[in-house]
PDB file of N, CA and C in Angstrom:
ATOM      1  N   UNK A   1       0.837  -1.180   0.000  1.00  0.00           N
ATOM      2  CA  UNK A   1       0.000   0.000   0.000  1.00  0.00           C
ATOM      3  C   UNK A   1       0.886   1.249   0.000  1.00  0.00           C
ATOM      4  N   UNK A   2       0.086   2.250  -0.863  1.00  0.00           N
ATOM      5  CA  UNK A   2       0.982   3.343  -0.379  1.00  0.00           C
ATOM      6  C   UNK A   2       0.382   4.923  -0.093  1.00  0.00           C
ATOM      7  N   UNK A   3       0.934   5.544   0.253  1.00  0.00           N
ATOM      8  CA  UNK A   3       0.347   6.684   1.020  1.00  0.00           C
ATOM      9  C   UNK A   3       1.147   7.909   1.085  1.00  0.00           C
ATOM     10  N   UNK A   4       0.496   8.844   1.022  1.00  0.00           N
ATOM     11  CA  UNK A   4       1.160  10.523   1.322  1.00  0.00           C
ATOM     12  C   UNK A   4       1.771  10.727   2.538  1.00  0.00           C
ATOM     13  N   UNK A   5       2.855  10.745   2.611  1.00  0.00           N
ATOM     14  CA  UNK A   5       2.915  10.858   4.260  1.00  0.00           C
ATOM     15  C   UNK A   5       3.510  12.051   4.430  1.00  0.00           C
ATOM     16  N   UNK A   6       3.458  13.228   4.178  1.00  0.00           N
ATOM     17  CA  UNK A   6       3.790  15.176   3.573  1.00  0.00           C
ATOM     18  C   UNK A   6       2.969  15.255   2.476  1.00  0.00           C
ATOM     19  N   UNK A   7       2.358  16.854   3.057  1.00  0.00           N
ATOM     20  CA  UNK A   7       1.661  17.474   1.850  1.00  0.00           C
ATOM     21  C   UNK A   7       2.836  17.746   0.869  1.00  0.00           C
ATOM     22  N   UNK A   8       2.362  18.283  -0.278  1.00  0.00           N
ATOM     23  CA  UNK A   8       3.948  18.325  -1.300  1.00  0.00           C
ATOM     24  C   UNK A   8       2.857  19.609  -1.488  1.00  0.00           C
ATOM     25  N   UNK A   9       3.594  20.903  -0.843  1.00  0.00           N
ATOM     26  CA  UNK A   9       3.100  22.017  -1.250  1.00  0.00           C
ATOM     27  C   UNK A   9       5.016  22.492  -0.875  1.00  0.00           C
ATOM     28  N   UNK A  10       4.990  23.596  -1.220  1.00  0.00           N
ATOM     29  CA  UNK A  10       6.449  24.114  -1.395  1.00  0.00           C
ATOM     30  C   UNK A  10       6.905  24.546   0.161  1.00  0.00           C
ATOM     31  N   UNK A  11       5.910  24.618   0.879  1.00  0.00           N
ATOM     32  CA  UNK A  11       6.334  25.196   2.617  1.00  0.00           C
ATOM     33  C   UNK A  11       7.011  23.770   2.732  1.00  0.00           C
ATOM     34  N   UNK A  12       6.571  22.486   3.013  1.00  0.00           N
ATOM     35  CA  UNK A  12       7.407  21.258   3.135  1.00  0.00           C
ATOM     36  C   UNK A  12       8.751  20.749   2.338  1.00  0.00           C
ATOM     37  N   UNK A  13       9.111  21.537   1.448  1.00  0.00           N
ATOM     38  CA  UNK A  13      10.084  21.457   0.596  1.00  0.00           C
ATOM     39  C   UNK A  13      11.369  22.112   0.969  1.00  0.00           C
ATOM     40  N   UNK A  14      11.055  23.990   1.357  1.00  0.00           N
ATOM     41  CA  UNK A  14      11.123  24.290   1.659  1.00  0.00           C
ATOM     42  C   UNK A  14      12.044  24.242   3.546  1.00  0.00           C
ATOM     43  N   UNK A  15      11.086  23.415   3.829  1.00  0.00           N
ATOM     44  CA  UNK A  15      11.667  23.088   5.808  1.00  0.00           C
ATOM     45  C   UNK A  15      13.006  22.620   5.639  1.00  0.00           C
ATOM     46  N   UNK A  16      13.047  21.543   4.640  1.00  0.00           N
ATOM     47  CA  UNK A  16      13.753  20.517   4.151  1.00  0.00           C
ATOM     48  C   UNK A  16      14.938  21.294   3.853  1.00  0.00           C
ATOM     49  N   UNK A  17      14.924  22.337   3.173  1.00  0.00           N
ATOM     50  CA  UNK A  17      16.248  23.201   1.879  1.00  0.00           C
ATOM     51  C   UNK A  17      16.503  24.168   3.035  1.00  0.00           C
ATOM     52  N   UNK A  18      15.367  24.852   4.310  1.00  0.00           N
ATOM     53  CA  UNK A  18      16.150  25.663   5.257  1.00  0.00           C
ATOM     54  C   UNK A  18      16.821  24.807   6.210  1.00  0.00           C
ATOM     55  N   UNK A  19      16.629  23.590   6.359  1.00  0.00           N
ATOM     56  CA  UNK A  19      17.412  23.316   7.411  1.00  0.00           C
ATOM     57  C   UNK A  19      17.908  21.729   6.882  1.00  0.00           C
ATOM     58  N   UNK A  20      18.392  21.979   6.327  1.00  0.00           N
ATOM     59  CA  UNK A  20      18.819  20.335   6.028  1.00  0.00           C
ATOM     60  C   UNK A  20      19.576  18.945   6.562  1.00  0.00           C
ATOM     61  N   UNK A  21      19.975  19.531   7.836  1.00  0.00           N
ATOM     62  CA  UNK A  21      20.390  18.930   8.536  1.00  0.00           C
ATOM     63  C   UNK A  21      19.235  18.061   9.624  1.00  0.00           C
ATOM     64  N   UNK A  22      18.588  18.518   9.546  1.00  0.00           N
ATOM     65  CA  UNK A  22      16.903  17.838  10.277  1.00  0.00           C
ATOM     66  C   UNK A  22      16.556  16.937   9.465  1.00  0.00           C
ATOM     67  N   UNK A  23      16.847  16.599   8.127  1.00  0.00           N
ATOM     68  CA  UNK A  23      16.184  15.834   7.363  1.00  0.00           C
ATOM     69  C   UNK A  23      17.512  14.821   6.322  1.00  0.00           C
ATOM     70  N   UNK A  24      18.551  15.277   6.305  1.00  0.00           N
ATOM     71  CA  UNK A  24      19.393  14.709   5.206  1.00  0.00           C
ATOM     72  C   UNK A  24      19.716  13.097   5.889  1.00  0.00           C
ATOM     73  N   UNK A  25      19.653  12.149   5.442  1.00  0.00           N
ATOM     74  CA  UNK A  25      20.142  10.509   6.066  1.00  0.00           C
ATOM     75  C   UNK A  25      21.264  10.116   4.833  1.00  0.00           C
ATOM     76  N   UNK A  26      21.898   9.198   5.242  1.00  0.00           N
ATOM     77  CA  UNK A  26      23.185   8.307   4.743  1.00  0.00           C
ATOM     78  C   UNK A  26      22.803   8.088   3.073  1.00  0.00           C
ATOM     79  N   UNK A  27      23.576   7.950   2.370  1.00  0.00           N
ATOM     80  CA  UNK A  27      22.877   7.913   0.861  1.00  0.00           C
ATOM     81  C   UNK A  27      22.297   6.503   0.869  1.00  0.00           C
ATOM     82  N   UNK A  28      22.627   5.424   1.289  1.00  0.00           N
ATOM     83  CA  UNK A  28      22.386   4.374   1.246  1.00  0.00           C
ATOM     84  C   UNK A  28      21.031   3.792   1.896  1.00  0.00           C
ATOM     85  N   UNK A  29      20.767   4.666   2.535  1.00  0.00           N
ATOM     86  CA  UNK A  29      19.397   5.095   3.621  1.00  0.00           C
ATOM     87  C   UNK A  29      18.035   5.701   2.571  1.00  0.00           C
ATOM     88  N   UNK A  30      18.557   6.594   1.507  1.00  0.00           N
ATOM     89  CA  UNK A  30      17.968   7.174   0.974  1.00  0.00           C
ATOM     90  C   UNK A  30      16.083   6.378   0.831  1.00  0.00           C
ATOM     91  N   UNK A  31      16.202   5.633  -0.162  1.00  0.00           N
ATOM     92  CA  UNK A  31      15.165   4.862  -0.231  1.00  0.00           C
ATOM     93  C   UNK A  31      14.488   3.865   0.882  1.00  0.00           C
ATOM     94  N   UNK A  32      15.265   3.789   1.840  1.00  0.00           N
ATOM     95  CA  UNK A  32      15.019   2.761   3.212  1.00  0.00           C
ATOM     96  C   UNK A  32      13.369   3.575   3.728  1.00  0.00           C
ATOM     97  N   UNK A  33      12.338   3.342   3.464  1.00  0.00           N
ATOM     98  CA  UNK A  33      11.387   3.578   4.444  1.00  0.00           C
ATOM     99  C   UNK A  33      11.270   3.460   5.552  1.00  0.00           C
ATOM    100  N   UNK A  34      11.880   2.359   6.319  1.00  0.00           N
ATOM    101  CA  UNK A  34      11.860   2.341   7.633  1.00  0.00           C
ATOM    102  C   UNK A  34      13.318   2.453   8.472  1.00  0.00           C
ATOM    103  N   UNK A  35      14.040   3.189   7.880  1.00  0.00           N
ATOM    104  CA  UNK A  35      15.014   4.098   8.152  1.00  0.00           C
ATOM    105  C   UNK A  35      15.004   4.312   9.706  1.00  0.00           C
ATOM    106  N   UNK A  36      15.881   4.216   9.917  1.00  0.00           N
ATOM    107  CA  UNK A  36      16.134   4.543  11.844  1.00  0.00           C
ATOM    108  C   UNK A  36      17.393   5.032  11.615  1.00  0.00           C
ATOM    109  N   UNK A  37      17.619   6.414  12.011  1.00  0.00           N
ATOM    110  CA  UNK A  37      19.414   6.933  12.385  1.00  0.00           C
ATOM    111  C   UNK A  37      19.740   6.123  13.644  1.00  0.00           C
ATOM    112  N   UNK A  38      21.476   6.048  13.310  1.00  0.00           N
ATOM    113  CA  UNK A  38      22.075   4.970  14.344  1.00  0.00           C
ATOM    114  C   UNK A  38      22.237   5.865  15.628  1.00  0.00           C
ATOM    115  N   UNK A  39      22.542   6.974  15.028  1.00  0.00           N
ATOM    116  CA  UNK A  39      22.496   8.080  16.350  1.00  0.00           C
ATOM    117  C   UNK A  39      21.606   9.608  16.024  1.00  0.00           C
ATOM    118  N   UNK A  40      21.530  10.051  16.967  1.00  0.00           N
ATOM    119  CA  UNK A  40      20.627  10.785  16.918  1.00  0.00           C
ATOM    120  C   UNK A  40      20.198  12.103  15.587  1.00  0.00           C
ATOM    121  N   UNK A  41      19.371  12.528  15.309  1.00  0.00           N
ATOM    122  CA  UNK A  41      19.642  13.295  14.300  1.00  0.00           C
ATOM    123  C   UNK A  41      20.094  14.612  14.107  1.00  0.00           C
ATOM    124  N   UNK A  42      20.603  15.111  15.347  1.00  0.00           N
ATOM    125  CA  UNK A  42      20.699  16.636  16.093  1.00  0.00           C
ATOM    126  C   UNK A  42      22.400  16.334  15.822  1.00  0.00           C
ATOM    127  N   UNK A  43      23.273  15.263  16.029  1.00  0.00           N
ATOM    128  CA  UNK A  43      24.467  14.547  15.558  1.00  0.00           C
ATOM    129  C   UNK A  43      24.618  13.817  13.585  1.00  0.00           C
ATOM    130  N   UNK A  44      24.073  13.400  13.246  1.00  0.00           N
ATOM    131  CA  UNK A  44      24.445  13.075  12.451  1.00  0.00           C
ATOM    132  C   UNK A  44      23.971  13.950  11.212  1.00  0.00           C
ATOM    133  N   UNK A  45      22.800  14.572  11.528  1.00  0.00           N
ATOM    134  CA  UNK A  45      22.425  15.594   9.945  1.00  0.00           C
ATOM    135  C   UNK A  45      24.009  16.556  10.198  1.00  0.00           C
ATOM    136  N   UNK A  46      24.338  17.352  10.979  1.00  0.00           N
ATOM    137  CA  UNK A  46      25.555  18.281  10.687  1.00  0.00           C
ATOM    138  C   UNK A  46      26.575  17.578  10.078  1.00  0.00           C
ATOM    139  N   UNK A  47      26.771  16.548  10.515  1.00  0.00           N
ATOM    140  CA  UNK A  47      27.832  15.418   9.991  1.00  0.00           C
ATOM    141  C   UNK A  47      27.652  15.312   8.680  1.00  0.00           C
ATOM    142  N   UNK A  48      26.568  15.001   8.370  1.00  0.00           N
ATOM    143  CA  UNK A  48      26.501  14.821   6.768  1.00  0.00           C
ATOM    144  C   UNK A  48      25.695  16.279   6.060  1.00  0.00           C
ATOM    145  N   UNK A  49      25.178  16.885   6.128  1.00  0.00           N
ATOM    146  CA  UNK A  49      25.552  18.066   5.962  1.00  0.00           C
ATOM    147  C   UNK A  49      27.215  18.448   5.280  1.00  0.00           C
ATOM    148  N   UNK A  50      28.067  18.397   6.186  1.00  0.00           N
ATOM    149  CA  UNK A  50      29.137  19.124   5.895  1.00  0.00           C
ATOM    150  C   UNK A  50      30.093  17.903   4.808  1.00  0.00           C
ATOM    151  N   UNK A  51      29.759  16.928   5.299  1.00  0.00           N
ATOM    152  CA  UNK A  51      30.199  15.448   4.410  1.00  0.00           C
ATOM    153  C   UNK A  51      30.308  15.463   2.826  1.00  0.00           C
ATOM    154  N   UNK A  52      28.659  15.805   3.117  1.00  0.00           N
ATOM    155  CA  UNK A  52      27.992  15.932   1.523  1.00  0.00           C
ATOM    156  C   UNK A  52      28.314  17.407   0.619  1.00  0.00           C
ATOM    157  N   UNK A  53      28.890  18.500   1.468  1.00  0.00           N
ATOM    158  CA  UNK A  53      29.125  19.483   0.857  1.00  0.00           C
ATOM    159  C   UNK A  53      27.143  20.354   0.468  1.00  0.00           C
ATOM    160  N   UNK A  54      26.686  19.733   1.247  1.00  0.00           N
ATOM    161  CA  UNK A  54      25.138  20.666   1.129  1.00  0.00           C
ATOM    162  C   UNK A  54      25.387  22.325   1.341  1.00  0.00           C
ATOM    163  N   UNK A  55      25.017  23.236  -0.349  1.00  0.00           N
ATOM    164  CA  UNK A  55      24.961  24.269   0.419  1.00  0.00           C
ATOM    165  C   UNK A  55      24.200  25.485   1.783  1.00  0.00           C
ATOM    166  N   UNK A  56      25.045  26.280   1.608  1.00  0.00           N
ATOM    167  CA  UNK A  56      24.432  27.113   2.562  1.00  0.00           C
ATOM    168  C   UNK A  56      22.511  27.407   2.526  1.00  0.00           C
ATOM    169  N   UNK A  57      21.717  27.618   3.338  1.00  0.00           N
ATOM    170  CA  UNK A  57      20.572  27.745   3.262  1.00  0.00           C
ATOM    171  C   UNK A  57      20.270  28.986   2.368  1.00  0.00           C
ATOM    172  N   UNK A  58      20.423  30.059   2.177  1.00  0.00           N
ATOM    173  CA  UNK A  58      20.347  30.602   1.362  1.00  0.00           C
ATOM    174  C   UNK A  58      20.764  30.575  -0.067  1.00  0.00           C
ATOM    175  N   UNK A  59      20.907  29.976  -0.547  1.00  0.00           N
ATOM    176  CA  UNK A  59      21.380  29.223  -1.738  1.00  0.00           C
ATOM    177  C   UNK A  59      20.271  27.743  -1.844  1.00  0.00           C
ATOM    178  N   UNK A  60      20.236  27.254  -1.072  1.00  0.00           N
ATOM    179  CA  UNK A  60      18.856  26.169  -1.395  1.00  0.00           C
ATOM    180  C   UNK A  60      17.837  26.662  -1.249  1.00  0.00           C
ATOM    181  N   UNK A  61      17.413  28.210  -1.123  1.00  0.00           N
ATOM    182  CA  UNK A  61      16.180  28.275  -1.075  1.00  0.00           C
ATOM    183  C   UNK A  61      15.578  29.166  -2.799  1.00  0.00           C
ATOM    184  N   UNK A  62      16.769  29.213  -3.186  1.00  0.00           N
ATOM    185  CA  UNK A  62      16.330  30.168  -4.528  1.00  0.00           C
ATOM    186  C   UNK A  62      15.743  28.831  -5.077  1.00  0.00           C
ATOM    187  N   UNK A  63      14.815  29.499  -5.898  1.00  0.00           N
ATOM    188  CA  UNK A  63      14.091  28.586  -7.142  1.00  0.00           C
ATOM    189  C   UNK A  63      14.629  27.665  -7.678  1.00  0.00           C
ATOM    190  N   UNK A  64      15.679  28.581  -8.476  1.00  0.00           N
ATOM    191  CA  UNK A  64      16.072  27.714  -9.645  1.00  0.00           C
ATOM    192  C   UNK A  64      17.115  26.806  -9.294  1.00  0.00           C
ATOM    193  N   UNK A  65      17.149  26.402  -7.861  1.00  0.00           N
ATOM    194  CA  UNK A  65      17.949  25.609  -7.088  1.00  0.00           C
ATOM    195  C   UNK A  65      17.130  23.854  -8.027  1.00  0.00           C
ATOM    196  N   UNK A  66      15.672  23.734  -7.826  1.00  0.00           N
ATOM    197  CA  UNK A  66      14.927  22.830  -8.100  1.00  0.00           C
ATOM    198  C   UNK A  66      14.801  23.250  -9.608  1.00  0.00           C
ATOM    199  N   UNK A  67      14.113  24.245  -9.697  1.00  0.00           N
ATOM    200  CA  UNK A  67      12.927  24.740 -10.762  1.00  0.00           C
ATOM    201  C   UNK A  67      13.910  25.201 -12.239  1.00  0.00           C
ATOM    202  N   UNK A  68      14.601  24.068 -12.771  1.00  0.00           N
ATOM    203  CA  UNK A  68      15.672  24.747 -13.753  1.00  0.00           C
ATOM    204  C   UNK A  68      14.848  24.836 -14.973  1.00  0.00           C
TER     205      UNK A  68
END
């Protein structure tokens, strides 16, 4: 079965591109639905954050970041 689990309006997109460290997981994680971080996520989003080279929040929030 499958299901909406976020509205997909641009405020939820958005949360995601201002703070990305609340939301970014392991690449290998990516598709895992039932995904559990090994440690907490307040520790490991900065970690990968800076890992992954994610830019600065102002820079993920322009448009044409997505919208090319």
């Amino acid at each position: 079965m499958v299901w909406q689990e976020q509205p997909l309006f641009m405020g939820w997109c958005l949360n995601c591109h201002r703070n990305p460290e609340n939301y970014v997981r392991p690449r290998d994680e990516i598709y895992n639905m039932n995904y559990v971080p090994a440690e907490p996520q307040e520790v490991l989003g900065p970690r990968l954050v800076a890992e992954y080279g994610i830019m600065p929040a102002e820079q993920l929030t322009n448009c044409y970041v997505c919208h090319r």
